[in-house]
C-alpha atoms as a PDB file:
ATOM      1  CA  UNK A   1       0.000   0.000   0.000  1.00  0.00           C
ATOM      2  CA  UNK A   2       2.877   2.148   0.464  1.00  0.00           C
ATOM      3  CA  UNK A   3       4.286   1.258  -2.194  1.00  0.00           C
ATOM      4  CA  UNK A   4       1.211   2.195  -4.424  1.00  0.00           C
ATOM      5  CA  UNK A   5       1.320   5.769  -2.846  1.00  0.00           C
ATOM      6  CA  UNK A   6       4.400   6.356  -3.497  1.00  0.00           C
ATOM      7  CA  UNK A   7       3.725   5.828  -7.424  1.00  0.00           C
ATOM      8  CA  UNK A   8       3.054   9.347  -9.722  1.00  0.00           C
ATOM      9  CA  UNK A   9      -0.893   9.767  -9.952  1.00  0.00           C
ATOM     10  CA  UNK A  10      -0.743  10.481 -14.266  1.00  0.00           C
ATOM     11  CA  UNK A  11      -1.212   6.570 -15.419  1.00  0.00           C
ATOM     12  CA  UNK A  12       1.340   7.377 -18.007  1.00  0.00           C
ATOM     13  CA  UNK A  13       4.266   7.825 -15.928  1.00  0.00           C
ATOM     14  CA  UNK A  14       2.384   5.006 -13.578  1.00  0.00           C
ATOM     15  CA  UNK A  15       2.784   2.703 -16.250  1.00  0.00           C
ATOM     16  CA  UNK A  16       6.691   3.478 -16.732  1.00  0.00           C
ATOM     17  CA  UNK A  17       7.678   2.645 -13.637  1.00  0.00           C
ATOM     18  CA  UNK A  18       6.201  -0.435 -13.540  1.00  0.00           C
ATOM     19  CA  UNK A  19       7.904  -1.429 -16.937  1.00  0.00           C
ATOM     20  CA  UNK A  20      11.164  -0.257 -15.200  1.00  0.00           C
ATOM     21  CA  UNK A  21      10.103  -2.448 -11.946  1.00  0.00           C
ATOM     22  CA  UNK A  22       9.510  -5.127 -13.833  1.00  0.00           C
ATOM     23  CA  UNK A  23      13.244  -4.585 -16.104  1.00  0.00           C
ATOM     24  CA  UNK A  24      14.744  -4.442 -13.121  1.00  0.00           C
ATOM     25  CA  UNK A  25      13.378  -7.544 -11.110  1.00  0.00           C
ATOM     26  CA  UNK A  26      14.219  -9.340 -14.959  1.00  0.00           C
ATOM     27  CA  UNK A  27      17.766  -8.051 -13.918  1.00  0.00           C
ATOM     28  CA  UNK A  28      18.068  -9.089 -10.557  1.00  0.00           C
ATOM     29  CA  UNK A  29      16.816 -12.733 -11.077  1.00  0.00           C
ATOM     30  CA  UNK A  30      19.447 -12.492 -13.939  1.00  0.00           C
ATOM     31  CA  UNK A  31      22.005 -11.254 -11.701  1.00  0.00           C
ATOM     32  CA  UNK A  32      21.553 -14.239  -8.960  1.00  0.00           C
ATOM     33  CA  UNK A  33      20.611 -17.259 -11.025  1.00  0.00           C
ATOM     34  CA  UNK A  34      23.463 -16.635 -13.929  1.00  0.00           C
ATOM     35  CA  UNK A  35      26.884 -17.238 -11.562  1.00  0.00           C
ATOM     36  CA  UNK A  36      24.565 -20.847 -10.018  1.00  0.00           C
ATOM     37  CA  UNK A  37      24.081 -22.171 -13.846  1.00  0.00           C
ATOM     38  CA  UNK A  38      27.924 -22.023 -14.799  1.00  0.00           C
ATOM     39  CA  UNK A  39      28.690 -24.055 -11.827  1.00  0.00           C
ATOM     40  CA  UNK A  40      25.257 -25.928 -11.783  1.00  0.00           C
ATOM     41  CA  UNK A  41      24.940 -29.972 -13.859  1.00  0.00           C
ATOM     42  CA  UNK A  42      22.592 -29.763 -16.761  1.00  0.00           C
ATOM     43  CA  UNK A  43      19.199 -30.592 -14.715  1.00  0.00           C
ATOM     44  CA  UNK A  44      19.719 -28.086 -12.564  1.00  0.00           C
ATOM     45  CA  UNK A  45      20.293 -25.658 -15.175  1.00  0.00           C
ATOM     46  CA  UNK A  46      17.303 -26.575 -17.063  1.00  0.00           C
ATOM     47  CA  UNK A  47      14.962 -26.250 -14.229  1.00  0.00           C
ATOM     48  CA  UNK A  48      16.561 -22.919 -13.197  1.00  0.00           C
ATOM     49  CA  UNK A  49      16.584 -21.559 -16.558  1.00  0.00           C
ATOM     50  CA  UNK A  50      12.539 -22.477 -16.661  1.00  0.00           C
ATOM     51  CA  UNK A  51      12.268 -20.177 -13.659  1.00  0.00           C
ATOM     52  CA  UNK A  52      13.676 -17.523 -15.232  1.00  0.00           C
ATOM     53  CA  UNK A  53      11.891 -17.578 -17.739  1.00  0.00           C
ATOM     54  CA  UNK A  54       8.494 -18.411 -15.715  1.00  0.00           C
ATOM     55  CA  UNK A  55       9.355 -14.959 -14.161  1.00  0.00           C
ATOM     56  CA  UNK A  56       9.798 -13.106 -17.007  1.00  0.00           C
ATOM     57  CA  UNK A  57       6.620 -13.923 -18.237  1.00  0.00           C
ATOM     58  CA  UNK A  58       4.986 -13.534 -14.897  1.00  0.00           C
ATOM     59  CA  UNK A  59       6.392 -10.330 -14.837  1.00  0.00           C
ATOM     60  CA  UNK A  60       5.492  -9.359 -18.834  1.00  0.00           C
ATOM     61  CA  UNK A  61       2.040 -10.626 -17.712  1.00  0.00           C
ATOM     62  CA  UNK A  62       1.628  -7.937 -14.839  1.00  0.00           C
ATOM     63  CA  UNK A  63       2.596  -5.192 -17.192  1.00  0.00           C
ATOM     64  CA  UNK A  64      -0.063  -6.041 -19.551  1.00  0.00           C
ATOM     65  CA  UNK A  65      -2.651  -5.992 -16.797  1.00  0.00           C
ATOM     66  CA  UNK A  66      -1.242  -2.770 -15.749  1.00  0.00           C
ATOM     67  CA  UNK A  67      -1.451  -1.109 -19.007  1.00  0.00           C
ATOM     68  CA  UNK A  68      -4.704  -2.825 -20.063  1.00  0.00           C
ATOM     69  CA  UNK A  69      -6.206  -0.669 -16.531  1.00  0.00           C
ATOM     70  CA  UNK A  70      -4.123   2.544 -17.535  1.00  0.00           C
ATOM     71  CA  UNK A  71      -5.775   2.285 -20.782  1.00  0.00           C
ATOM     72  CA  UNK A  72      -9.397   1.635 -19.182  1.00  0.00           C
ATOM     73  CA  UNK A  73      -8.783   4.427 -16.843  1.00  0.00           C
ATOM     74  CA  UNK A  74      -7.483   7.090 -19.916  1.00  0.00           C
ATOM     75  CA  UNK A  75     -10.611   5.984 -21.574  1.00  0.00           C
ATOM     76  CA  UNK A  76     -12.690   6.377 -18.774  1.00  0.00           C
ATOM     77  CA  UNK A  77     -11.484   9.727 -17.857  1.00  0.00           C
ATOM     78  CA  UNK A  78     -12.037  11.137 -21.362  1.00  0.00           C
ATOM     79  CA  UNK A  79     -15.703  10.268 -21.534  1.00  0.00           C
ATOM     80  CA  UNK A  80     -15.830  11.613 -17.921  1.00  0.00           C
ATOM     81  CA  UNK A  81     -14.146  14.880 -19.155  1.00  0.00           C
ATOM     82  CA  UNK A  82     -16.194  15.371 -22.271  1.00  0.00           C
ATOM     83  CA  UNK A  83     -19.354  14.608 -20.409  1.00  0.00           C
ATOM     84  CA  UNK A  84     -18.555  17.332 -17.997  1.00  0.00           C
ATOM     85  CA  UNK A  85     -17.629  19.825 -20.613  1.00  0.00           C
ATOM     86  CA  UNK A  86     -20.852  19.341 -22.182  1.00  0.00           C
ATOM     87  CA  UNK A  87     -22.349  19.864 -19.295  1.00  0.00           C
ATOM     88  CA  UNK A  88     -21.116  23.210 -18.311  1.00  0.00           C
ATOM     89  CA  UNK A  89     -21.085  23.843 -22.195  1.00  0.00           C
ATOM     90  CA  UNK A  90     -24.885  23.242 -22.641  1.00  0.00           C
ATOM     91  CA  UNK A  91     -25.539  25.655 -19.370  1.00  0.00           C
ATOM     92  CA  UNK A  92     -23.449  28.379 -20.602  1.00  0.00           C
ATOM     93  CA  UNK A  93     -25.170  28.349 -23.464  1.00  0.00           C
ATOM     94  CA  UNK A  94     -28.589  28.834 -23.083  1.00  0.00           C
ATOM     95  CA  UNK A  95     -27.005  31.978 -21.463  1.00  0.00           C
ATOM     96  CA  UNK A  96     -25.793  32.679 -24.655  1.00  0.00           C
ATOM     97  CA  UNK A  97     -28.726  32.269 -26.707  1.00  0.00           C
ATOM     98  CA  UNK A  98     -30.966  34.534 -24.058  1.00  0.00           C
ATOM     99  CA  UNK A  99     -28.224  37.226 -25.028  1.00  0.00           C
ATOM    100  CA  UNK A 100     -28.915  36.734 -28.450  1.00  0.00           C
ATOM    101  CA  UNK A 101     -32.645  37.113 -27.646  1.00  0.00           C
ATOM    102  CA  UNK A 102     -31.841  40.601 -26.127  1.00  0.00           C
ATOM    103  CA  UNK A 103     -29.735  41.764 -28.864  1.00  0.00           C
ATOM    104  CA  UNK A 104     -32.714  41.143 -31.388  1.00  0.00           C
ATOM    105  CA  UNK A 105     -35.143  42.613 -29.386  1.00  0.00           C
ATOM    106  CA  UNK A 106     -32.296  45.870 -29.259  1.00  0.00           C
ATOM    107  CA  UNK A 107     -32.245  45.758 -33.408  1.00  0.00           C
ATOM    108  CA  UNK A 108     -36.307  45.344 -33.464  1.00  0.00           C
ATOM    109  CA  UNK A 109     -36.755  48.757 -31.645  1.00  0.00           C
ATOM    110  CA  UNK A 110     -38.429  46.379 -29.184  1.00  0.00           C
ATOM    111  CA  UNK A 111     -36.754  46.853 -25.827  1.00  0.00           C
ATOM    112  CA  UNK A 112     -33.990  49.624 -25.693  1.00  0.00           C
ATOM    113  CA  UNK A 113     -31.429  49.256 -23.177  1.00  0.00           C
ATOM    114  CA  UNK A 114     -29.179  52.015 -21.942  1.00  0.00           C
ATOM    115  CA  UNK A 115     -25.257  52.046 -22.294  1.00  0.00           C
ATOM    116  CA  UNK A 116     -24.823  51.753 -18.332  1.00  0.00           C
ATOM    117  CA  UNK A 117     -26.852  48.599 -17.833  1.00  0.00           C
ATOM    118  CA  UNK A 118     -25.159  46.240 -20.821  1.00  0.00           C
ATOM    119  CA  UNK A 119     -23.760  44.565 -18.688  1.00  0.00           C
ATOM    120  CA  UNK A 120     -27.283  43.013 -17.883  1.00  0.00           C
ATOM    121  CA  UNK A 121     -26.866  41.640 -21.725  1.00  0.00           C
ATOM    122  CA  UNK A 122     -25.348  39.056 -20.686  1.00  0.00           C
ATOM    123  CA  UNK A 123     -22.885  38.276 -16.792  1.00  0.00           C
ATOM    124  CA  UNK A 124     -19.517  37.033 -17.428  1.00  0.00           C
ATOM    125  CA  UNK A 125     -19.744  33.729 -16.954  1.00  0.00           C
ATOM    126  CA  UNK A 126     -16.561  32.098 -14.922  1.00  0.00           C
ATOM    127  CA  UNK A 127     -16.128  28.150 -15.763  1.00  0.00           C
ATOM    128  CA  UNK A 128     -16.073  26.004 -13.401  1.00  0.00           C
ATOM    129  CA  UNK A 129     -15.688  22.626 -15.334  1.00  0.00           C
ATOM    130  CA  UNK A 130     -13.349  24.073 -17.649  1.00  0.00           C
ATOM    131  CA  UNK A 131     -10.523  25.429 -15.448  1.00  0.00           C
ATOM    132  CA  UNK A 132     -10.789  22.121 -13.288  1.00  0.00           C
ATOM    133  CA  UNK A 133      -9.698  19.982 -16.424  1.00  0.00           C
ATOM    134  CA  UNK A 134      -7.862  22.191 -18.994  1.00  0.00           C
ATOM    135  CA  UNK A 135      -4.694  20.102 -18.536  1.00  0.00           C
ATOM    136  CA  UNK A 136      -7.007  17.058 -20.116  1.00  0.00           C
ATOM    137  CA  UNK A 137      -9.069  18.800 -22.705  1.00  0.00           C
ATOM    138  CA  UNK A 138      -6.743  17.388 -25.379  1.00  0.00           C
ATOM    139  CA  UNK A 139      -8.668  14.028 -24.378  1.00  0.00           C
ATOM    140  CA  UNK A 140     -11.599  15.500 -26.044  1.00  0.00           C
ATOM    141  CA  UNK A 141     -13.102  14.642 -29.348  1.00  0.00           C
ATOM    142  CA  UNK A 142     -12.226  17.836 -31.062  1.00  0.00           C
ATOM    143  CA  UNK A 143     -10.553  19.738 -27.903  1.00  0.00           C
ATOM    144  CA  UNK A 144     -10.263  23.197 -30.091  1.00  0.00           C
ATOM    145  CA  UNK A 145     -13.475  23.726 -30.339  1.00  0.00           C
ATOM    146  CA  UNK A 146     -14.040  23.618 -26.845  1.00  0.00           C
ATOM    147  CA  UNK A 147     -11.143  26.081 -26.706  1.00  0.00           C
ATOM    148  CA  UNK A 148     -12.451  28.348 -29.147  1.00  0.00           C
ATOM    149  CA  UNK A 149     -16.130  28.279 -27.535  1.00  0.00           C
ATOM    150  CA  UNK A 150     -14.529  29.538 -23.675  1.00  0.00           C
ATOM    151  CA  UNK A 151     -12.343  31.988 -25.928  1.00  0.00           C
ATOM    152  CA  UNK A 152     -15.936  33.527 -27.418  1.00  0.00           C
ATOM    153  CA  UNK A 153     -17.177  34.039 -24.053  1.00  0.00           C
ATOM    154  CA  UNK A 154     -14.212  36.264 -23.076  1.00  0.00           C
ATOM    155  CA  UNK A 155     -14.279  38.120 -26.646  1.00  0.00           C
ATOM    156  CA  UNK A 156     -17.987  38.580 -25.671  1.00  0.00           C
ATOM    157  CA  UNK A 157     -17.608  40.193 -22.502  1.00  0.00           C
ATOM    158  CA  UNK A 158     -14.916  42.658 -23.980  1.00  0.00           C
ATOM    159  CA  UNK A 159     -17.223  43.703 -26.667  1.00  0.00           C
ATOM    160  CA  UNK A 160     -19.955  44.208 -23.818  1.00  0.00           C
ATOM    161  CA  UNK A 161     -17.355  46.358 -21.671  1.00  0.00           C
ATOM    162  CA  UNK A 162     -16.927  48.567 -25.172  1.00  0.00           C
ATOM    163  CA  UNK A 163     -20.545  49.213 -25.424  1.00  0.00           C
ATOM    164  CA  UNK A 164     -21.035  50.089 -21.896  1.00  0.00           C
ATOM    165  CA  UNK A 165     -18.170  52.312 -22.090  1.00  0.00           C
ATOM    166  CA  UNK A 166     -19.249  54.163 -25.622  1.00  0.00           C
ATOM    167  CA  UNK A 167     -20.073  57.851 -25.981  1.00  0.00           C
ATOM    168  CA  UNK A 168     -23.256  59.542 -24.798  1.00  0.00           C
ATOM    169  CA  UNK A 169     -23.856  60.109 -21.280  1.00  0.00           C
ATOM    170  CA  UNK A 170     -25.778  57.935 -18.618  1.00  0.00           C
ATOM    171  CA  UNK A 171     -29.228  57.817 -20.349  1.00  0.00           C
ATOM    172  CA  UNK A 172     -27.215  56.894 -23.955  1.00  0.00           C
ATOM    173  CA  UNK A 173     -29.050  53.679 -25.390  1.00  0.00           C
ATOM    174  CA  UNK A 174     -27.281  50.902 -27.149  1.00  0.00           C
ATOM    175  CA  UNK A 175     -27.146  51.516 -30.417  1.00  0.00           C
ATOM    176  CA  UNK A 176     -28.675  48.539 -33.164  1.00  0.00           C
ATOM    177  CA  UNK A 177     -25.325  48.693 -35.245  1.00  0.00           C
ATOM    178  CA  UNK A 178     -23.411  47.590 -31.813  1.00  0.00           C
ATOM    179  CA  UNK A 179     -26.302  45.165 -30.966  1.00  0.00           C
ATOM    180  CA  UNK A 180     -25.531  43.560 -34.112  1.00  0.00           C
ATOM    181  CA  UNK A 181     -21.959  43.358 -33.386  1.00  0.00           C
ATOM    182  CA  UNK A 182     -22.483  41.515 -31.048  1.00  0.00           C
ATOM    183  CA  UNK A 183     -24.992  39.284 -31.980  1.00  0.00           C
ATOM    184  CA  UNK A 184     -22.496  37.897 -34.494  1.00  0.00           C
ATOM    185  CA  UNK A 185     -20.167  36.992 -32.222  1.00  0.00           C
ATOM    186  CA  UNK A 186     -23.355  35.442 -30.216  1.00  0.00           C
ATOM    187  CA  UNK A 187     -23.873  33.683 -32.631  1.00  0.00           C
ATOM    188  CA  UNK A 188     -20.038  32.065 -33.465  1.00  0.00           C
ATOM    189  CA  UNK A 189     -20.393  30.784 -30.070  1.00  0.00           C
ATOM    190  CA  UNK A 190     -23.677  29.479 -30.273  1.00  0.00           C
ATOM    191  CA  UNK A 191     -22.467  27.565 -33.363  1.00  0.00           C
ATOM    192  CA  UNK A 192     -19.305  26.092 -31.736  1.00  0.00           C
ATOM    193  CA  UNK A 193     -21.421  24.990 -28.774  1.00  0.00           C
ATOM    194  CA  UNK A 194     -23.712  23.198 -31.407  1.00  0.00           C
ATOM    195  CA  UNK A 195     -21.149  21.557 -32.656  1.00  0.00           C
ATOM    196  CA  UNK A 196     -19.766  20.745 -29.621  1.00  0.00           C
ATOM    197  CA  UNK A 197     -22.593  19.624 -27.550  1.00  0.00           C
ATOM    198  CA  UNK A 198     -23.962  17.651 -30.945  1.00  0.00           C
ATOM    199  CA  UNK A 199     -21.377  14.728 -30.699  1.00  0.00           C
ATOM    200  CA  UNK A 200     -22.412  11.460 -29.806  1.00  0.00           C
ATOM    201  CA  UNK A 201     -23.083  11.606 -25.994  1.00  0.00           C
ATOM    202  CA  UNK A 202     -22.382   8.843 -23.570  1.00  0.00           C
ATOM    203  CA  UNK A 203     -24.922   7.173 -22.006  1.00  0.00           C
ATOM    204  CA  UNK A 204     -24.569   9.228 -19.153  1.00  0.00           C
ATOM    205  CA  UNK A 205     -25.253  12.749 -20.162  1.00  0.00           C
ATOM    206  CA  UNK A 206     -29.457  12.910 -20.098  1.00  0.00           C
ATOM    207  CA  UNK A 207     -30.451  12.638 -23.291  1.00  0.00           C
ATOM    208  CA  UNK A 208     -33.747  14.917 -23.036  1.00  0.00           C
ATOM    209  CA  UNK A 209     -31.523  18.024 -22.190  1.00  0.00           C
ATOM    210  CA  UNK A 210     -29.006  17.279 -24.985  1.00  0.00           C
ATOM    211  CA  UNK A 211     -31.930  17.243 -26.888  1.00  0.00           C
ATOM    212  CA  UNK A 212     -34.059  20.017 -25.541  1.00  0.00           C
ATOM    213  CA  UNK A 213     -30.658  22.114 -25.938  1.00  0.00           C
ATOM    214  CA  UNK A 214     -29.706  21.427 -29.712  1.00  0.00           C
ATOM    215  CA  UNK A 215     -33.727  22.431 -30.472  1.00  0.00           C
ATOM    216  CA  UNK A 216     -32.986  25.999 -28.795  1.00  0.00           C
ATOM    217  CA  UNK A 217     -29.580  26.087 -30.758  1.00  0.00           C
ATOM    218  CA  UNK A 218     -31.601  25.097 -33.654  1.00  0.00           C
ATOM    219  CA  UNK A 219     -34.884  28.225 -32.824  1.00  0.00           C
ATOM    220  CA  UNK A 220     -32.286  30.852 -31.805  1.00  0.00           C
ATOM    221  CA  UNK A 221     -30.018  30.359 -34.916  1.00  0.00           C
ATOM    222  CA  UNK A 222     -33.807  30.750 -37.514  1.00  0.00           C
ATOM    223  CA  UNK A 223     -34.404  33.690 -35.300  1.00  0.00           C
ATOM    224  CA  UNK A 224     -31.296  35.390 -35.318  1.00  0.00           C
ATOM    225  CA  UNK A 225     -31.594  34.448 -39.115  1.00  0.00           C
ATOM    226  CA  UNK A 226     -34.253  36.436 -39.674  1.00  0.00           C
ATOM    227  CA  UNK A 227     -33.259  39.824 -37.483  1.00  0.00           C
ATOM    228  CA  UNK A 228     -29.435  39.440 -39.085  1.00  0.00           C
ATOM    229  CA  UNK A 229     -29.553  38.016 -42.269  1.00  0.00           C
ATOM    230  CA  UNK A 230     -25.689  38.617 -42.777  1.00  0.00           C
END
């Protein structure tokens, strides 16, 4: 048990040093058995040399249970990562699309929204899921994407801070032209996320919300459509 705790926790360099354990136990039965054959008669050699080599498959045999489970537990921790990215990915994202909603509504005329509240547009949204596992995202399906989709959310809230910010005094409204600005880059990231959150699932992320969440990709995207046709 010691032993164990004393090993590195990434399976990778797990799995190295119990290819050099097992090189070096190879050597040490080596090292004893080698100078008792020269002076050993020829049934004695033949029954140590069958040790020897009964060890060195016993101990080839332990490696390949030990990276069979290393490559269970890598496989195992991917689906576990993806499944949490979608998660947080799906959440984040309705976010997105209500966003979206607002900036049509801004375009329309129908709800006007002054320069000091656009924040309310949409909160920055701090991940969770996504700093907890960044140093595994390349385990992903397609792990840029997921980059690329965090990435929006960050150029979003800068182009937010810029219309807040922008000329007029405190009752100054946010203009359509800016609404549309960002809309489009609403909309990027509503796209990533569909592609994204579209891969096969595992049997563990609930199907009805990956569902329910590709249909309001799928309404916001015609709507948007229709308010920015470029």
């Amino acid at each position: 048990m010691r032993i164990w705790k004393l090993m590195p926790s990434d399976p990778a360099e797990r799995y190295n040093c119990f290819v050099l354990i097992a090189i070096l136990i190879g050597l040490l039965l080596l090292f004893i058995f080698v100078p008792a054959l020269i002076q050993s008669r020829a049934g004695e050699v033949a029954a140590a040399i069958g040790s020897i080599i009964g060890g060195i498959v016993g101990a080839g045999g332990a490696v390949g249970a030990v990276y069979f489970l290393i490559d269970r537990q890598r496989h195992e921790d991917a689906a576990n990562v993806s499944d949490a990215i979608r998660r947080e990915i799906i959440e984040f994202n309705e976010m997105v699309i209500s966003a979206l909603s607002i900036c049509e509504q801004i375009k329309s005329g129908g709800v006007s929204i002054m320069r000091k509240d656009a924040h309310n547009i949409m909160r920055n949204l701090d991940p969770i899921i996504y700093k907890a596992v960044a140093d595994r995202i390349g385990l992903l399906p397609h792990p840029q994407f997921v980059v690329k989709f965090y990435a929006r959310l960050v150029e979003i809230q800068q182009l937010i801070e810029v219309i807040a910010v922008g000329p007029g005094d405190d009752s100054a409204l946010v203009p359509g032209e800016e609404a549309t600005t960002l809309a489009n880059s609403l909309i990027i990231t509503i796209r990533l996320a569909q592609s994204i959150i579209s891969q096969v699932a595992d049997p563990s992320l609930d199907e009805q919300v990956h569902r329910i969440s590709l249909a309001h990709i799928d309404t916001a995207l015609e709507s948007a459509k229709r308010t920015f046709p470029n």
